[in-house]
C-alpha atoms as a PDB file:
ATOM      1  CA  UNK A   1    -110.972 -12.610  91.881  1.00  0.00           C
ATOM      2  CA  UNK A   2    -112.290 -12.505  88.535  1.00  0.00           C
ATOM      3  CA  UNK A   3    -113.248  -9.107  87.404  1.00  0.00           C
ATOM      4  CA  UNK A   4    -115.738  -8.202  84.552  1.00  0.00           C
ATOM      5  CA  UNK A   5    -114.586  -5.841  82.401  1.00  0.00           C
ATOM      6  CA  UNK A   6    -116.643  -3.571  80.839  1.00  0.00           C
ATOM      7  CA  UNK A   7    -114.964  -0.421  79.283  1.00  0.00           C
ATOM      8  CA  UNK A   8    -113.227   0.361  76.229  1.00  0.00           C
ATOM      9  CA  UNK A   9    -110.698  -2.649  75.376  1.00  0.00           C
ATOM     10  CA  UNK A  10    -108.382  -0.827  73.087  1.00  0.00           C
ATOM     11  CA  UNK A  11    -105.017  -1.422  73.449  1.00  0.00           C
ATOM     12  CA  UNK A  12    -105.682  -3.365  76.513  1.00  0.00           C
ATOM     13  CA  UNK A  13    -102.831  -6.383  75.749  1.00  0.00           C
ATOM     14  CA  UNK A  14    -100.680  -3.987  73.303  1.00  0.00           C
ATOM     15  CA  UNK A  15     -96.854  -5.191  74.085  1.00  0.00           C
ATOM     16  CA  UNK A  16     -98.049  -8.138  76.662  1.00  0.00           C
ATOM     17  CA  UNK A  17     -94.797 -10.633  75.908  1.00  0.00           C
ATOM     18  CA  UNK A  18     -93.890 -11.755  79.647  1.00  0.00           C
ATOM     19  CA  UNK A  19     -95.366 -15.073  78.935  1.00  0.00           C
ATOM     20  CA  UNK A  20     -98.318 -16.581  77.083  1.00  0.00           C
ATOM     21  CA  UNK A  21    -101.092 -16.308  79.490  1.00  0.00           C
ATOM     22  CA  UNK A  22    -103.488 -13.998  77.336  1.00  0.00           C
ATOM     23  CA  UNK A  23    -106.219 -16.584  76.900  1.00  0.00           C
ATOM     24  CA  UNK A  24    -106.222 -16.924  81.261  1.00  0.00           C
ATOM     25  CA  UNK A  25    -106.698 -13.260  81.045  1.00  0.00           C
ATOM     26  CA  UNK A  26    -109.405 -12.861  78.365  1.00  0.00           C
ATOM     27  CA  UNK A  27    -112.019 -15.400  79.712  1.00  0.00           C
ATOM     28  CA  UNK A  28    -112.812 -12.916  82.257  1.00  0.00           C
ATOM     29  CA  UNK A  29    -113.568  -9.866  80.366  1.00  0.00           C
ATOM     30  CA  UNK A  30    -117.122  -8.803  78.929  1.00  0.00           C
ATOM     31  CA  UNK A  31    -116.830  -7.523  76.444  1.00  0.00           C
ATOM     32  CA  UNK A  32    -120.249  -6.937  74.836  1.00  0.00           C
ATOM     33  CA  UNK A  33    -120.527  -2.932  75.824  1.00  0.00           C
ATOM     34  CA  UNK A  34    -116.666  -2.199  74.018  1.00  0.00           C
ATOM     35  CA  UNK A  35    -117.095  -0.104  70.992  1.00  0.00           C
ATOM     36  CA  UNK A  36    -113.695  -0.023  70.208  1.00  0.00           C
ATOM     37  CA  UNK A  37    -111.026  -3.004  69.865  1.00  0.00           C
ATOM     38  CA  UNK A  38    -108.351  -1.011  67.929  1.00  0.00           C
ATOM     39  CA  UNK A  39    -105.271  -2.289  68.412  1.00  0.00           C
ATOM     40  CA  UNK A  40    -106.128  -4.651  71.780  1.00  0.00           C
ATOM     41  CA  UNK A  41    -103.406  -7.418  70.907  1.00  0.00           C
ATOM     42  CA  UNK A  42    -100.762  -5.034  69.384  1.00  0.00           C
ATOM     43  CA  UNK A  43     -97.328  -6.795  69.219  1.00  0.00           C
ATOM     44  CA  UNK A  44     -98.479  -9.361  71.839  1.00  0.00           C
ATOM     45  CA  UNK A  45     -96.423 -12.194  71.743  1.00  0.00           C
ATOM     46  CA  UNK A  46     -99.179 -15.221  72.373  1.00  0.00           C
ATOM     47  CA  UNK A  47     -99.318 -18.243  70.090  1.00  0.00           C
ATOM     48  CA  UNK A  48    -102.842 -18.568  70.123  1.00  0.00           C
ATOM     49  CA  UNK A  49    -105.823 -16.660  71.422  1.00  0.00           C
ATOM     50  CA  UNK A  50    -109.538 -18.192  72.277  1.00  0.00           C
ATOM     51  CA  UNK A  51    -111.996 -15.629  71.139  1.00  0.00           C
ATOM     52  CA  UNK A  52    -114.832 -17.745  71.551  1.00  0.00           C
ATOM     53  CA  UNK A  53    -116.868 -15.881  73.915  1.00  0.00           C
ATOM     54  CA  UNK A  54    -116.030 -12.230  72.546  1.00  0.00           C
ATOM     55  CA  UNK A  55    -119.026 -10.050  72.148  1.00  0.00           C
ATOM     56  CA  UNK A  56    -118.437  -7.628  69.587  1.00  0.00           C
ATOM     57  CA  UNK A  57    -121.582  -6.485  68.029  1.00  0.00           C
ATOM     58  CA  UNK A  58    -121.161  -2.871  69.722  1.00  0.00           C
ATOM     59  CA  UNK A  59    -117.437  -2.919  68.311  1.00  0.00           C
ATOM     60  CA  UNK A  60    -117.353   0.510  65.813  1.00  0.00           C
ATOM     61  CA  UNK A  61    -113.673  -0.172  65.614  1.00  0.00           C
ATOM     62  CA  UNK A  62    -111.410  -3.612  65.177  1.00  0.00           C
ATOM     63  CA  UNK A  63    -108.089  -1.086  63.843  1.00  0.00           C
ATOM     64  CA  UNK A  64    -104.905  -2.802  64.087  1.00  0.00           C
ATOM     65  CA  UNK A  65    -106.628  -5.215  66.352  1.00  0.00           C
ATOM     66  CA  UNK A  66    -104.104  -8.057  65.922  1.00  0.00           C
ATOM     67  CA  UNK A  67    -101.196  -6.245  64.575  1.00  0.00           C
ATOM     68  CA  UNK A  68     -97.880  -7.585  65.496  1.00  0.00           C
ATOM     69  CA  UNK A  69     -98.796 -10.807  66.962  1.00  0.00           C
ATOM     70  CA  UNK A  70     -95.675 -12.445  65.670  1.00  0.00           C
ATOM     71  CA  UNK A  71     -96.499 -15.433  67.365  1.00  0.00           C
ATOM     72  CA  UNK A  72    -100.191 -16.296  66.769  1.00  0.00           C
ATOM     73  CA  UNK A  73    -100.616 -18.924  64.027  1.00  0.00           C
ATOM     74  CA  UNK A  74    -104.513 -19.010  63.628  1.00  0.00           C
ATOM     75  CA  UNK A  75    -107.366 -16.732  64.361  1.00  0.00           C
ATOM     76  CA  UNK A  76    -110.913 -17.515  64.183  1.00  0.00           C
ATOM     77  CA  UNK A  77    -113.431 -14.867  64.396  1.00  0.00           C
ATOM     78  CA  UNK A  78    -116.310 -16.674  63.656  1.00  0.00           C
ATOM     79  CA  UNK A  79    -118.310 -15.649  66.263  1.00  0.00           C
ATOM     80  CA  UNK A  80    -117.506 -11.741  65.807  1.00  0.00           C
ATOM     81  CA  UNK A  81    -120.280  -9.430  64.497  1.00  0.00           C
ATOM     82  CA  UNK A  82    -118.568  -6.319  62.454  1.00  0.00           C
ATOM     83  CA  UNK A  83    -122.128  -4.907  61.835  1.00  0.00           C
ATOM     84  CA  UNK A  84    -121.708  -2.097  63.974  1.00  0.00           C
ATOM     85  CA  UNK A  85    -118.523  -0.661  62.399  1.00  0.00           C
ATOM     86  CA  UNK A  86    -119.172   3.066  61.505  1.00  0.00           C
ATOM     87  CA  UNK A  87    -115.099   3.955  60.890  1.00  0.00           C
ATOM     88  CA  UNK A  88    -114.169   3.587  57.453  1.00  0.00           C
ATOM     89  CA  UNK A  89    -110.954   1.967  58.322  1.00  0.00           C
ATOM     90  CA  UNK A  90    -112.412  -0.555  60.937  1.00  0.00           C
ATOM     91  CA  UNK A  91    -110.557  -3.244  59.197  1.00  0.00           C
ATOM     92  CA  UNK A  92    -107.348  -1.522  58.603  1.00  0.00           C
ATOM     93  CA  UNK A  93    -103.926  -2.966  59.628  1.00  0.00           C
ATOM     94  CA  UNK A  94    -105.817  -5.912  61.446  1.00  0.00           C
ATOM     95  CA  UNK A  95    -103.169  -8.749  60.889  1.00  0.00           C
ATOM     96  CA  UNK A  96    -100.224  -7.000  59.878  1.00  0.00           C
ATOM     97  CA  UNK A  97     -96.558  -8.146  60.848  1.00  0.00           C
ATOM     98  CA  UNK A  98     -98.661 -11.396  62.009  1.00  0.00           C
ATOM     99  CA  UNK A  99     -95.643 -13.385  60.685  1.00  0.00           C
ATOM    100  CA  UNK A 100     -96.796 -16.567  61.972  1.00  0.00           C
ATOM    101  CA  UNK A 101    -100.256 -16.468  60.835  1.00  0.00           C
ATOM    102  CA  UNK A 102    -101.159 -19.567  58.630  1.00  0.00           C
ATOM    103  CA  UNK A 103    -105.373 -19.337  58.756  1.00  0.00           C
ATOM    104  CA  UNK A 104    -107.917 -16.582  59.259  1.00  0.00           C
ATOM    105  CA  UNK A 105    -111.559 -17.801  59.738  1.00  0.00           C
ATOM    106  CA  UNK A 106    -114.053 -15.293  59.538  1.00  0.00           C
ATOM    107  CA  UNK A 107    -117.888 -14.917  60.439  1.00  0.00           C
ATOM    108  CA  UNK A 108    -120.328 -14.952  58.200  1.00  0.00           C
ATOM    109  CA  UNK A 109    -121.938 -11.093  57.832  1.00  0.00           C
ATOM    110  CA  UNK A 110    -122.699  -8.760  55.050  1.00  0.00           C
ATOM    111  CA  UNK A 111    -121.131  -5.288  56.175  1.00  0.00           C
ATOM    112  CA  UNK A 112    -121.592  -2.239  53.880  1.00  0.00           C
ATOM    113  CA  UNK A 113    -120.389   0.737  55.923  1.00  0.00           C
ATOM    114  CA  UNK A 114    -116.439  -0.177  55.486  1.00  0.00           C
ATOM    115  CA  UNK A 115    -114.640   1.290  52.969  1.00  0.00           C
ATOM    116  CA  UNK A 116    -111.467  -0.522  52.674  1.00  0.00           C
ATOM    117  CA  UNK A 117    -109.363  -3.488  54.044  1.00  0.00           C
ATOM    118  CA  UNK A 118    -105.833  -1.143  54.129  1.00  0.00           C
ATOM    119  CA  UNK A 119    -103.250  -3.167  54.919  1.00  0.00           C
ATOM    120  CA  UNK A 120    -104.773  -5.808  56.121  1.00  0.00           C
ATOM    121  CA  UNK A 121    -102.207  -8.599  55.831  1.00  0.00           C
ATOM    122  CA  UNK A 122     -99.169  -6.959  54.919  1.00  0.00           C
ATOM    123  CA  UNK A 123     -96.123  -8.849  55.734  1.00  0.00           C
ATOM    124  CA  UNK A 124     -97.659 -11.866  56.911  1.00  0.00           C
ATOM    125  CA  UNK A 125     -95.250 -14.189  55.657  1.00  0.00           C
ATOM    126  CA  UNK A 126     -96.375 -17.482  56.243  1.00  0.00           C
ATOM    127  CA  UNK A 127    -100.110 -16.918  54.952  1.00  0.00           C
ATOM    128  CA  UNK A 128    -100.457 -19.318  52.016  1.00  0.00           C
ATOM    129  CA  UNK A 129    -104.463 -18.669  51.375  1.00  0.00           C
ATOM    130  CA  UNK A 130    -106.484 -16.445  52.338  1.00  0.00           C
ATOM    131  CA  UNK A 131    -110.344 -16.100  52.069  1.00  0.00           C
ATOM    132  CA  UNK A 132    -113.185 -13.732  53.347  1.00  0.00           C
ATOM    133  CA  UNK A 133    -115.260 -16.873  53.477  1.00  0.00           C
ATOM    134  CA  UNK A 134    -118.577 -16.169  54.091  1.00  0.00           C
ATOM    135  CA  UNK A 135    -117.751 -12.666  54.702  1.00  0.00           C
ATOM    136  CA  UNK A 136    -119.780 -10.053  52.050  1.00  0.00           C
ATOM    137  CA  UNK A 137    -118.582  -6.582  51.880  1.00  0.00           C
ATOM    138  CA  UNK A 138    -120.251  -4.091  49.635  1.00  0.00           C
ATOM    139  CA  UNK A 139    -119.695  -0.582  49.011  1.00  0.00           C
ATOM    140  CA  UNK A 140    -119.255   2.310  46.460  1.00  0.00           C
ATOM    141  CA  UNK A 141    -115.242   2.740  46.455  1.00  0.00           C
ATOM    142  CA  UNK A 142    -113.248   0.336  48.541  1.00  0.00           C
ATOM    143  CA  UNK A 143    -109.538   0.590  49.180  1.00  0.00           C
ATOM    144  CA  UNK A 144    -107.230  -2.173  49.286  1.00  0.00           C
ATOM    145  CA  UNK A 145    -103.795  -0.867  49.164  1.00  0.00           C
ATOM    146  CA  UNK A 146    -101.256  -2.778  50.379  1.00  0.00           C
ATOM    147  CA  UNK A 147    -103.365  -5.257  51.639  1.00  0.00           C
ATOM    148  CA  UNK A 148    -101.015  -8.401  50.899  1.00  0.00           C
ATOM    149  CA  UNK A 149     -97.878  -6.466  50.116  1.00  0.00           C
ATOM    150  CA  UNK A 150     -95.112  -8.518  51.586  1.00  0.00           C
ATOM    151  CA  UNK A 151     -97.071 -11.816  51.673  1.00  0.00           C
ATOM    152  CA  UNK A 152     -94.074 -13.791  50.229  1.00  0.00           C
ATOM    153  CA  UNK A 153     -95.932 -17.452  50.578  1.00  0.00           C
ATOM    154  CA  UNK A 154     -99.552 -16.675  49.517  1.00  0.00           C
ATOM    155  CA  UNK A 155    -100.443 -18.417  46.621  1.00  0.00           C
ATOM    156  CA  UNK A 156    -104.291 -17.661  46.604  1.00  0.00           C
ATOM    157  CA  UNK A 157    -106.768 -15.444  47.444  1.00  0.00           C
ATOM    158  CA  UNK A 158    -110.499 -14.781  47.330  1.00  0.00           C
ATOM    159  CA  UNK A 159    -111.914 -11.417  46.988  1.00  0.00           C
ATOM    160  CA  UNK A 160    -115.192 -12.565  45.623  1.00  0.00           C
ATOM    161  CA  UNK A 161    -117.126 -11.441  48.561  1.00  0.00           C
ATOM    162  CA  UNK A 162    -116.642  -8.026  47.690  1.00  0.00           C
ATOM    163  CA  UNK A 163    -118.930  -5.818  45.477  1.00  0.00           C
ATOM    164  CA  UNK A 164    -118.074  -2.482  44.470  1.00  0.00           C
ATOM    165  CA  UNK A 165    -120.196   0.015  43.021  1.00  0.00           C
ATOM    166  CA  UNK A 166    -118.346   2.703  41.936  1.00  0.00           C
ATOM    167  CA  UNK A 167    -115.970   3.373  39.308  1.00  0.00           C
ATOM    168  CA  UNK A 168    -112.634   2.404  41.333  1.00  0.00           C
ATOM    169  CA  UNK A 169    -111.440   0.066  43.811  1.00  0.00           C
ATOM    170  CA  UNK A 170    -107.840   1.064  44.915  1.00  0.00           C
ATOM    171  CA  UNK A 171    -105.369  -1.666  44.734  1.00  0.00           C
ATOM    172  CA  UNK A 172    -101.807   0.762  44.814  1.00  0.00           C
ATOM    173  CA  UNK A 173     -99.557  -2.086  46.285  1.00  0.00           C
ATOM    174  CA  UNK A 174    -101.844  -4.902  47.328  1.00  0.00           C
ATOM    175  CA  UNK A 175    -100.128  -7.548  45.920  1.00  0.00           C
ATOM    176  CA  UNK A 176     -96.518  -6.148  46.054  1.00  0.00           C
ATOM    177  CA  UNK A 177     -93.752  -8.831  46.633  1.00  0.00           C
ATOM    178  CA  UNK A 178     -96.128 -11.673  46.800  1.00  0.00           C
ATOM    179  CA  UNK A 179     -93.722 -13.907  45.069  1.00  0.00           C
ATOM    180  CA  UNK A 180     -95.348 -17.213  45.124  1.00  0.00           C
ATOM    181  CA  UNK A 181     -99.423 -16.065  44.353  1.00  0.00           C
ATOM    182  CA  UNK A 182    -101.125 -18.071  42.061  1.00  0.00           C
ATOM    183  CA  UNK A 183    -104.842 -16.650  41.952  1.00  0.00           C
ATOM    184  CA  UNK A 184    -106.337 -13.783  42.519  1.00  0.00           C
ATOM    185  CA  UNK A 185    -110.367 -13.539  42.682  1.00  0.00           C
ATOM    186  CA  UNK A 186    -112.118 -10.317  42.056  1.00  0.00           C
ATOM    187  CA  UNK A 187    -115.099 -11.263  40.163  1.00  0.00           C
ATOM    188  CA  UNK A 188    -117.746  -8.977  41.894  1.00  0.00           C
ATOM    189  CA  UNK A 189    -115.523  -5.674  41.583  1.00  0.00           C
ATOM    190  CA  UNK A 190    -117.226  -3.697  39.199  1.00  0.00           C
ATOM    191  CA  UNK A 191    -115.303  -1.132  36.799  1.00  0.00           C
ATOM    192  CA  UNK A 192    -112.006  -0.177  37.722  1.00  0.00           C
ATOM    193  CA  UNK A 193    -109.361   2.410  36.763  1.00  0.00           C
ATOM    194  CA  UNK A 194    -105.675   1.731  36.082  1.00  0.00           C
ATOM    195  CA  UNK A 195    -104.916   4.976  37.959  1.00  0.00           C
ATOM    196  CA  UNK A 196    -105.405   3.168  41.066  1.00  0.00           C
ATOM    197  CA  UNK A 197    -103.463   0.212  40.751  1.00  0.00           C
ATOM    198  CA  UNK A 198     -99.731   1.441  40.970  1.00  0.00           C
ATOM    199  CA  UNK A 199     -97.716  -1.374  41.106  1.00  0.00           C
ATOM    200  CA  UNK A 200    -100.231  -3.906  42.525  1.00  0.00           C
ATOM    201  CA  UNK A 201     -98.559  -6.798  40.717  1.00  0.00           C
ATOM    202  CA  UNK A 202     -94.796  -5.489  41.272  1.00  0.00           C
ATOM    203  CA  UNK A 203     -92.826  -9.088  41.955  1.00  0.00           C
ATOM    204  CA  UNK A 204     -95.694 -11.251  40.751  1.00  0.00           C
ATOM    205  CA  UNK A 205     -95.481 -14.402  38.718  1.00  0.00           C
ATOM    206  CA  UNK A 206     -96.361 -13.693  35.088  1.00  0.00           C
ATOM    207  CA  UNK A 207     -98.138 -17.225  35.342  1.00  0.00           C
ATOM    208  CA  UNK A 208    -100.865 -15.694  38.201  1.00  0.00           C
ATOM    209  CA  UNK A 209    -104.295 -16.022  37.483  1.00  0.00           C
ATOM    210  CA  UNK A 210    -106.452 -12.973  37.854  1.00  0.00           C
ATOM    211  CA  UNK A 211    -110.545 -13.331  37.654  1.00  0.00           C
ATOM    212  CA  UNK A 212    -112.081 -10.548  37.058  1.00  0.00           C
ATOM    213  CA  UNK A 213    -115.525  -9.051  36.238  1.00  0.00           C
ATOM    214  CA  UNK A 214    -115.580  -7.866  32.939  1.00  0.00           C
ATOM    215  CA  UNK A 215    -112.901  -6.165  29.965  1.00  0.00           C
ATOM    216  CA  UNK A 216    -112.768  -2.853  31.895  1.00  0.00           C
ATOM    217  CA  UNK A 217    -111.364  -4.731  34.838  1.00  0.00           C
ATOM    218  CA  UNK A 218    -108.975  -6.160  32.364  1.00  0.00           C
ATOM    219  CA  UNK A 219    -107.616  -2.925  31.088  1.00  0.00           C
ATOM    220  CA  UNK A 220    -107.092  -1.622  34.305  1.00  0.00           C
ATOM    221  CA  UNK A 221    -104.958  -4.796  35.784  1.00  0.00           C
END
C-alpha cells in the first residue's frame, strides 16, 4: 500500500543501513507540508538517493540533513527551494562525515535569512570541488567555521555566491587539514577581521590561491 506521508520528516531514515532500499521508500512520501528535514538521512548507509520529486519550499530546517551518509557519492538538490528557512543554522552540518561524496549540485535561489554554512562539509574526504553554483547567499555576518575542515582531497572551491555585509565573516577552521586545496574564492565577502579566522589555513599549501575582495580581506587572511 503506498502511504502519503505528510508530517514532519526529521530524522525519518536516521541509522537506516539494513540494505539500500531508501529511494523505494522515498517515492512515496509528500513531502511538500514538512517544515523540518533536520537530520532525515543521518548515518544512512545508501549509495545514492533520488530527490527528484522532494517538495521543500515549507522546509524551515535542512540541519544535518545528510550527515553521515558514508555511502552516498552524489547529491543533487536542484529542485529544492531553501527560501523558507527561518533557523540560522538551516544549513549546518548538512554533508558532514559524507566520506564518499564526490559532487553536490545545488538549486538555483537567493536566500538571505541564513547566517552561516557551519560545518557544512567537514570530513568529506573524497570532495575534490565544490561550488554553490547558482546558489546566492547574502547576509550581514555569516559563519563558516569548519566548513571544509578535514576535506583532505579538495582542491577548489567557490564562495563567490556569498555577500556579506558586515564587518566579519567567521572562518575559525574552515579550511583546516585541506591538504591538497588549490583555490579559494571569496570575492563578494566584504571586510573581514583576522580575529575570526583562527587557523583557517592550518595544513594548507603555501602555493593556494585565495581571491578576495579588497586589501582588508587581505590583512585579515
Amino acid at each position: 500500500v503506498k502511504d502519503y506521508y505528510k508530517a514532519a520528516v526529521k530524522e525519518m531514515f536516521k541509522d537506516y543501513v539494513k540494505d539500500s532500499r531508501a529511494n523505494d521508500l522515498i517515492k512515496y512520501l509528500d513531502t511538500s507540508q514538512s517544515t523540518s528535514f533536520g537530520l532525515m538521512f543521518l548515518n544512512n548507509k545508501t549509495p545514492d538517493l533520488d530527490l527528484s520529486h522532494f517538495k521543500t519550499s515549507k522546509g524551515t530546517n535542512f540541519y544535518g540533513m545528510f550527515n553521515g551518509m558514508s555511502n552516498v557519492e552524489s547529491l543533487d538538490l536542484s529542485n529544492f527551494d531553501f527560501s523558507g528557512i527561518t533557523s540560522n543554522y538551516g544549513l549546518y552540518y548538512l554533508f558532514t562525515n559524507c566520506s564518499s561524496l564526490k559532487n553536490i549540485v545545488f538549486p538555483t535561489a537567493t536566500l538571505t535569512k541564513i547566517s552561516g554554512l557551519n560545518s557544512m562539509c567537514q570530513d568529506n574526504t573524497a570532495l575534490e570541488h565544490f561550488s554553490l553554483g547558482n546558489l546566492k547567499i547574502s547576509a550581514q555576518s555569516f559563519d563558516m567555521e569548519r566548513a571544509f575542515s578535514g576535506c583532505t582531497s579538495l582542491k577548489t572551491v567557490d564562495l563567490s555566491g556569498i555577500t556579506t555585509t558586515s564587518s566579519y565573516i567567521l572562518m575559525d577552521f574552515t579550511f583546516n587539514g585541506c591538504s591538497s586545496l588549490e583555490l579559494v574564492d571569496l570575492r563578494n565577502a566584504k571586510t573581514l577581521s583576522s580575529r575570526w579566522w583562527s587557523d583557517c589555513f592550518d595544513g594548507v599549501p603555501s602555493t593556494c590561491t585565495v581571491i578576495v575582495k579588497d586589501s582588508t580581506v587581505k590583512n585579515a587572511i
